[in-house]
C-alpha atoms as a PDB file:
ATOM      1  CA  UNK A   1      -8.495  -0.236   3.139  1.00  0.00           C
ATOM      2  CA  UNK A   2     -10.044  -0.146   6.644  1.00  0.00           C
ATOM      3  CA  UNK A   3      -8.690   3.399   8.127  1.00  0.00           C
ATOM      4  CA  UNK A   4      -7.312   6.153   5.804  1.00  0.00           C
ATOM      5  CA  UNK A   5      -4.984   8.753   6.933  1.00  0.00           C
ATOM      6  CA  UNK A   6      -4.368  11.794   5.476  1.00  0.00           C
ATOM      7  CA  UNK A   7      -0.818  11.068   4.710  1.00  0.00           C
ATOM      8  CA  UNK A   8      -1.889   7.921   3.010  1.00  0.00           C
ATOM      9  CA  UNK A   9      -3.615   9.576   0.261  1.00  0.00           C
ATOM     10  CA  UNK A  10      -0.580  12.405   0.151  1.00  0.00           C
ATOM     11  CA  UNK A  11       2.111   9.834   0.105  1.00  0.00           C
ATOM     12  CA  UNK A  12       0.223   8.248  -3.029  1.00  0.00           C
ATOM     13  CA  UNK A  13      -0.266  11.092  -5.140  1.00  0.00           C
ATOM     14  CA  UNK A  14       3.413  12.269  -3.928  1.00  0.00           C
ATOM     15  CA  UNK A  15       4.917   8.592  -5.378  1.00  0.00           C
ATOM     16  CA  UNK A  16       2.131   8.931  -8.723  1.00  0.00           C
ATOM     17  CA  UNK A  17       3.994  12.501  -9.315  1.00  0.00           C
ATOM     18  CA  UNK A  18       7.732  11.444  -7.880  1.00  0.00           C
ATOM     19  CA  UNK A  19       7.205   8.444 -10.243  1.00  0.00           C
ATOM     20  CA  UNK A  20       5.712   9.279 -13.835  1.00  0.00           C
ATOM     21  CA  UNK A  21       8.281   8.302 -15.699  1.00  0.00           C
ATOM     22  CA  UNK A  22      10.681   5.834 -13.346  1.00  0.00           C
ATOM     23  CA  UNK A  23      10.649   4.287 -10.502  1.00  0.00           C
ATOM     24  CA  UNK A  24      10.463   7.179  -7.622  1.00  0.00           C
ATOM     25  CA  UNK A  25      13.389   7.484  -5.435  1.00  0.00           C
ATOM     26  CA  UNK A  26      12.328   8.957  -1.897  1.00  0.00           C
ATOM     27  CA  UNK A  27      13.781  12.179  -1.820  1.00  0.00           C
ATOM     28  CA  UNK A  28      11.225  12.693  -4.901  1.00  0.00           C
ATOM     29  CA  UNK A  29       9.077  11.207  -3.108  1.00  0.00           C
ATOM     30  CA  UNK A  30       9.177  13.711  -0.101  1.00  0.00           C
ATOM     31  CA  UNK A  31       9.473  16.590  -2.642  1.00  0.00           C
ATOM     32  CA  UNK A  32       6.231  15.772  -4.201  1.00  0.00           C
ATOM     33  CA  UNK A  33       4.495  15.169  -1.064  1.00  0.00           C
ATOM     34  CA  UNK A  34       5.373  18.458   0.269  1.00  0.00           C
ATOM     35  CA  UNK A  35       4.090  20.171  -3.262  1.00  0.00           C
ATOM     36  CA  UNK A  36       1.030  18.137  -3.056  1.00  0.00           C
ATOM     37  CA  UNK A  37       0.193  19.970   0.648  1.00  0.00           C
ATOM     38  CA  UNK A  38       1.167  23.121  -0.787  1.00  0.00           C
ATOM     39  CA  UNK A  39       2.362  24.288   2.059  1.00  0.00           C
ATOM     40  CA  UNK A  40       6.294  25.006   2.313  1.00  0.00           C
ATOM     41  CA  UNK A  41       8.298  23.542   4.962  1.00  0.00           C
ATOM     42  CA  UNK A  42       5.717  21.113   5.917  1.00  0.00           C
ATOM     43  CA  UNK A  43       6.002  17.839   6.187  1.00  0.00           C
ATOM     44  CA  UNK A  44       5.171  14.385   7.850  1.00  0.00           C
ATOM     45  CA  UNK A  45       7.154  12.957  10.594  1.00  0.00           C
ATOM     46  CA  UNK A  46       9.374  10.159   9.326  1.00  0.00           C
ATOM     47  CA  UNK A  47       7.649   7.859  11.439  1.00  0.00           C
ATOM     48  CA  UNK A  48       4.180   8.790   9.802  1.00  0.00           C
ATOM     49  CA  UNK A  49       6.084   8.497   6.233  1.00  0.00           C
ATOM     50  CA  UNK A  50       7.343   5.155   7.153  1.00  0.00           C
ATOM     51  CA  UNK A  51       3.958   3.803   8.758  1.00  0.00           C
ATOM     52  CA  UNK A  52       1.839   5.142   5.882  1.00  0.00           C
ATOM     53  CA  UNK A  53       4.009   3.595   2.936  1.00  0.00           C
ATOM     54  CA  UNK A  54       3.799   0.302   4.909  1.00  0.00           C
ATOM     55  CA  UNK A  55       0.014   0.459   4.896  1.00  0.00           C
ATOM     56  CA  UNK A  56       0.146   1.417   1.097  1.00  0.00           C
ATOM     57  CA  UNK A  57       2.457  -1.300   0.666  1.00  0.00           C
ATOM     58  CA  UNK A  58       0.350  -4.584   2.509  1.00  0.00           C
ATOM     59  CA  UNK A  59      -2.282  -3.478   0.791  1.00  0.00           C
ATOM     60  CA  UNK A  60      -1.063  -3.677  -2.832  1.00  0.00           C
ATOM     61  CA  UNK A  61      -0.689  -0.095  -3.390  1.00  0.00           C
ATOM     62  CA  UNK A  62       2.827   0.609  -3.807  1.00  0.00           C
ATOM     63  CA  UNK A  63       5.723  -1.692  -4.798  1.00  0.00           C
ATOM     64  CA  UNK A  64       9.373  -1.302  -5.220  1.00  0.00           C
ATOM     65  CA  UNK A  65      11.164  -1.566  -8.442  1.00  0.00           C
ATOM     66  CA  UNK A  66      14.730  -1.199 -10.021  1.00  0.00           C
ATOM     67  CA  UNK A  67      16.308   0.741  -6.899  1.00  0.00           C
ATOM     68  CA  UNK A  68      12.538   2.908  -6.358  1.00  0.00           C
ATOM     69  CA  UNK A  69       8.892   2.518  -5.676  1.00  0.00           C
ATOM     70  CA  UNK A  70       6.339   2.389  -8.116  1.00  0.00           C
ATOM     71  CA  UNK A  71       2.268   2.650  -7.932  1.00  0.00           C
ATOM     72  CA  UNK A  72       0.839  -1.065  -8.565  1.00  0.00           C
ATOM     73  CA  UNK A  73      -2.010  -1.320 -11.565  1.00  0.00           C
ATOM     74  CA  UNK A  74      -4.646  -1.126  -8.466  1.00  0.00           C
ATOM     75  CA  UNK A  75      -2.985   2.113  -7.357  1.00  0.00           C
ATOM     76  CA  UNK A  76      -2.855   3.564 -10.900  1.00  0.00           C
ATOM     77  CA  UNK A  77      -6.479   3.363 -11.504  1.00  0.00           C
ATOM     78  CA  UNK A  78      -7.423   5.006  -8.259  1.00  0.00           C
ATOM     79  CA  UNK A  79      -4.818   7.812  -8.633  1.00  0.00           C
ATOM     80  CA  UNK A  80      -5.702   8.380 -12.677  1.00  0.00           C
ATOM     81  CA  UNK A  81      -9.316   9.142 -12.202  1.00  0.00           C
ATOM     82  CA  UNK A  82      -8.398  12.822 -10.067  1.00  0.00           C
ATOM     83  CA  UNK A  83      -9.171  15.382 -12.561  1.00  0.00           C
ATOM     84  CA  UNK A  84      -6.142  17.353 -13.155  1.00  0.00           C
ATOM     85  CA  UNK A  85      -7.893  20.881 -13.232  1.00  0.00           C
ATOM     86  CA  UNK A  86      -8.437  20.180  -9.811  1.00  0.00           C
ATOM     87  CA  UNK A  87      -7.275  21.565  -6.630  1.00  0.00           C
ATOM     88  CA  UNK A  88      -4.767  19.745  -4.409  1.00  0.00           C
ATOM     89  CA  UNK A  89      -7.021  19.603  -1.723  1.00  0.00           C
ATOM     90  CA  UNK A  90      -9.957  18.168  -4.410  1.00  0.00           C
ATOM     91  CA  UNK A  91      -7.911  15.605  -5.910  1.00  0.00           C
ATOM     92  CA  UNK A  92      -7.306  14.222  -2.430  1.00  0.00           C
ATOM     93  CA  UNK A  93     -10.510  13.908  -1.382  1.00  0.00           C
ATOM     94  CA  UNK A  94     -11.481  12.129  -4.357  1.00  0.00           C
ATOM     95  CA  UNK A  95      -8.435   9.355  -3.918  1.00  0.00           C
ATOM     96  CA  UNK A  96      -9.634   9.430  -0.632  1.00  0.00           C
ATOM     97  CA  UNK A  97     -13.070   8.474  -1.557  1.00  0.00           C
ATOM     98  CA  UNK A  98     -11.530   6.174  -4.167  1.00  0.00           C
ATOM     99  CA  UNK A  99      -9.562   4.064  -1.352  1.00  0.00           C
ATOM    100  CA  UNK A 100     -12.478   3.878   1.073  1.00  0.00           C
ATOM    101  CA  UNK A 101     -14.271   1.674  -1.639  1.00  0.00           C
ATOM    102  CA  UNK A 102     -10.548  -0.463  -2.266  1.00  0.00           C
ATOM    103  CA  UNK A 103     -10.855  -3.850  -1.341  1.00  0.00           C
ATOM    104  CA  UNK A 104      -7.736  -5.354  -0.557  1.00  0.00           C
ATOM    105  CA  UNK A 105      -6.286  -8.496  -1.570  1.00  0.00           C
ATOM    106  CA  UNK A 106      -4.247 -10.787   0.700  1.00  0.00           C
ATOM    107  CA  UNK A 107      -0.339 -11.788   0.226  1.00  0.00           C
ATOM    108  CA  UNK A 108       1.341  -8.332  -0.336  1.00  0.00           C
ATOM    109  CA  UNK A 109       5.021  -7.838   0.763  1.00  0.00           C
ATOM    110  CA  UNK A 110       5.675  -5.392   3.543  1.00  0.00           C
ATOM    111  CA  UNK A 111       7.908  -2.495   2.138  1.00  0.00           C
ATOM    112  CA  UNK A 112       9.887  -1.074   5.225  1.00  0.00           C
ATOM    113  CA  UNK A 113      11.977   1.905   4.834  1.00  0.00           C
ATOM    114  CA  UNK A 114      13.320   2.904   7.899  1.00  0.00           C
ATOM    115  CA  UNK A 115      13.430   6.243  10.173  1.00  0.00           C
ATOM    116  CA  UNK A 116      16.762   6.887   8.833  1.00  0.00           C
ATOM    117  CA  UNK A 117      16.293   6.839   5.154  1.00  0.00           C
ATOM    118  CA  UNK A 118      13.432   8.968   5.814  1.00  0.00           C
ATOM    119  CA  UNK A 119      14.796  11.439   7.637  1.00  0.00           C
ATOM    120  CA  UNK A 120      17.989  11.491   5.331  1.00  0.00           C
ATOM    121  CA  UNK A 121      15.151  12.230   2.094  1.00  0.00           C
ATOM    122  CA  UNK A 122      13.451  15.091   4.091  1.00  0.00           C
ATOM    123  CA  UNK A 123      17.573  16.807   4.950  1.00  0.00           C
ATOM    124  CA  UNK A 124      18.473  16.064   1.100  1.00  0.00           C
ATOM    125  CA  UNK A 125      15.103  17.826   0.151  1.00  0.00           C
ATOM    126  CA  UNK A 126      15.584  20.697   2.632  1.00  0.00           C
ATOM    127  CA  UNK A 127      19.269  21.081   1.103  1.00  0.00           C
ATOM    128  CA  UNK A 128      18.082  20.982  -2.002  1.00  0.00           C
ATOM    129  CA  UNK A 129      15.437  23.288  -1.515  1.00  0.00           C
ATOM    130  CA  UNK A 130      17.783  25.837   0.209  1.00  0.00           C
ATOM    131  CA  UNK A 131      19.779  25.339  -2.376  1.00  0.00           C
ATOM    132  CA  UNK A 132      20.108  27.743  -5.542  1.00  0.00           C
ATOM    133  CA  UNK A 133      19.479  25.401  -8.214  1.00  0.00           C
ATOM    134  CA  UNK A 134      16.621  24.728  -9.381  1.00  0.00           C
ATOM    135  CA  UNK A 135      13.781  22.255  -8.041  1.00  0.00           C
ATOM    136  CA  UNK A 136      11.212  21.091 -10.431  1.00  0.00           C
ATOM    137  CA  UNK A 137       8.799  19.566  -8.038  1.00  0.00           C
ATOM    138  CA  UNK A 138       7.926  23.568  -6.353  1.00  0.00           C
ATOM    139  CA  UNK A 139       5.486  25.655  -7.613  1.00  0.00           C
ATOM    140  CA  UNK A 140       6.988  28.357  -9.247  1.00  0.00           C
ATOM    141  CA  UNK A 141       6.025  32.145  -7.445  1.00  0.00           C
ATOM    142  CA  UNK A 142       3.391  33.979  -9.446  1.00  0.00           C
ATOM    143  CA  UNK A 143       3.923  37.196 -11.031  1.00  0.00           C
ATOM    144  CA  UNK A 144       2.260  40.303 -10.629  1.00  0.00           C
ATOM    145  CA  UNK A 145      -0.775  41.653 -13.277  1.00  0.00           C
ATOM    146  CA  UNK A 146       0.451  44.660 -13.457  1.00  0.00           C
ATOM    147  CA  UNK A 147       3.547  43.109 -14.844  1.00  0.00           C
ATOM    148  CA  UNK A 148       1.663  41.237 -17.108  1.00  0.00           C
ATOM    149  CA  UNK A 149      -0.116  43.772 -18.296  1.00  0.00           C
ATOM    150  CA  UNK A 150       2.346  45.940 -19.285  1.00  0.00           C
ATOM    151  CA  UNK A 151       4.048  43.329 -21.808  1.00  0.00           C
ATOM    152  CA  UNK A 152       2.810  43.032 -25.161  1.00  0.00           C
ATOM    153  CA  UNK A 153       1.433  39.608 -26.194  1.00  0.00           C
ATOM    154  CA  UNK A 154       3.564  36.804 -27.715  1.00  0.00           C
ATOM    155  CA  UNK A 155       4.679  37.845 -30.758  1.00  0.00           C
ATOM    156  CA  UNK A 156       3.934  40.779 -30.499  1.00  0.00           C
ATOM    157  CA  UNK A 157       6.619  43.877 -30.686  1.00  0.00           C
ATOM    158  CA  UNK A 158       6.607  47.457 -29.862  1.00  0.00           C
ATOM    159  CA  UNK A 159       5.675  49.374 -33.019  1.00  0.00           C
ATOM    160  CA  UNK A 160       7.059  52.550 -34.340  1.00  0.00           C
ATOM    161  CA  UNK A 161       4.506  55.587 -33.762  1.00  0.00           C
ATOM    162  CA  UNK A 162       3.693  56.952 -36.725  1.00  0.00           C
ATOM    163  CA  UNK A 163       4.728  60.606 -37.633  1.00  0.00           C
ATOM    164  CA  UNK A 164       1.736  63.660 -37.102  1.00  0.00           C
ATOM    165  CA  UNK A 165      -0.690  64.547 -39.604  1.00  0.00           C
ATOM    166  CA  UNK A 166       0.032  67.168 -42.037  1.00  0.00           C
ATOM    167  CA  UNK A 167      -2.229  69.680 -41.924  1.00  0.00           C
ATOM    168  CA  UNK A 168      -3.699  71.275 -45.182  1.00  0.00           C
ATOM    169  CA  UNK A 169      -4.360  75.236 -45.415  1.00  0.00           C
END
């Protein structure tokens, strides 16, 4: 690819993580791009989204598939090689570094989603997210230490203390 935009490489790990095991759908697809910034409440513009999955999609990166989009085999390999122990931030870089080297080949379709479906994904998300069900695709809150300290381990239970000593005279 000749010029690689930060939402590029977000929008492709977003659709890898929307999409593991079916075609992604785009309010996934927005989901997972807004875990993979990490940042709450921050997203692309739906012009951005819709420019950036254009790019991915003339150059052979993502295609769509039964009613979603899906990563192409090209696309797979550059995304797989991100170590998952990694940062957010890490992993990026490295698909970034993996899609400078991409060469790619001519005769891709054009996917084009419009402003509208865009901008309907990022409300549905939002809703969603307001919501009080539950949403996979956010990072759950961390708990304190303290509180973790103070449990016993798995399996562990709270034991009976055993009666005093008797003393002999």
């Amino acid at each position: 690819m000749r010029s690689i935009y930060d939402v590029d490489v977000i929008l492709l790990l977003a659709t890898m993580l929307a999409g593991k095991r079916r075609p992604a759908e785009l309010p996934g697809i927005v989901a997972a791009a807004e875990l993979v910034q990490g940042l709450q409440g921050t997203l692309p513009a739906a012009a951005k989204l819709r420019a950036a999955f254009s790019r991915l999609a003339t150059n052979g990166l993502v295609c769509a598939a039964e009613g979603g989009f899906a990563l192409t085999a090209a696309a797979q390999q550059i995304v797989a090689g991100a170590s998952r122990k990694a940062s957010n931030a890490e992993r990026l870089a490295g698909i970034r570094e993996k899609l400078a080297g991409y060469a790619p080949t001519d005769g891709h379709a054009d996917i084009v989603v419009p402003d509208e479906q865009w901008n309907a994904a990022i409300a549905e998300h939002r809703a969603s997210a307001a919501a009080a069900g539950k949403n996979l695709l956010v990072p759950k809150p961390r708990t304190d230490d303290d509180e973790r300290k103070k449990r016993p381990g798995p399996g562990l239970r709270q034991r009976k203390p055993l009666p005093p000593r008797r003393r002999k005279d």
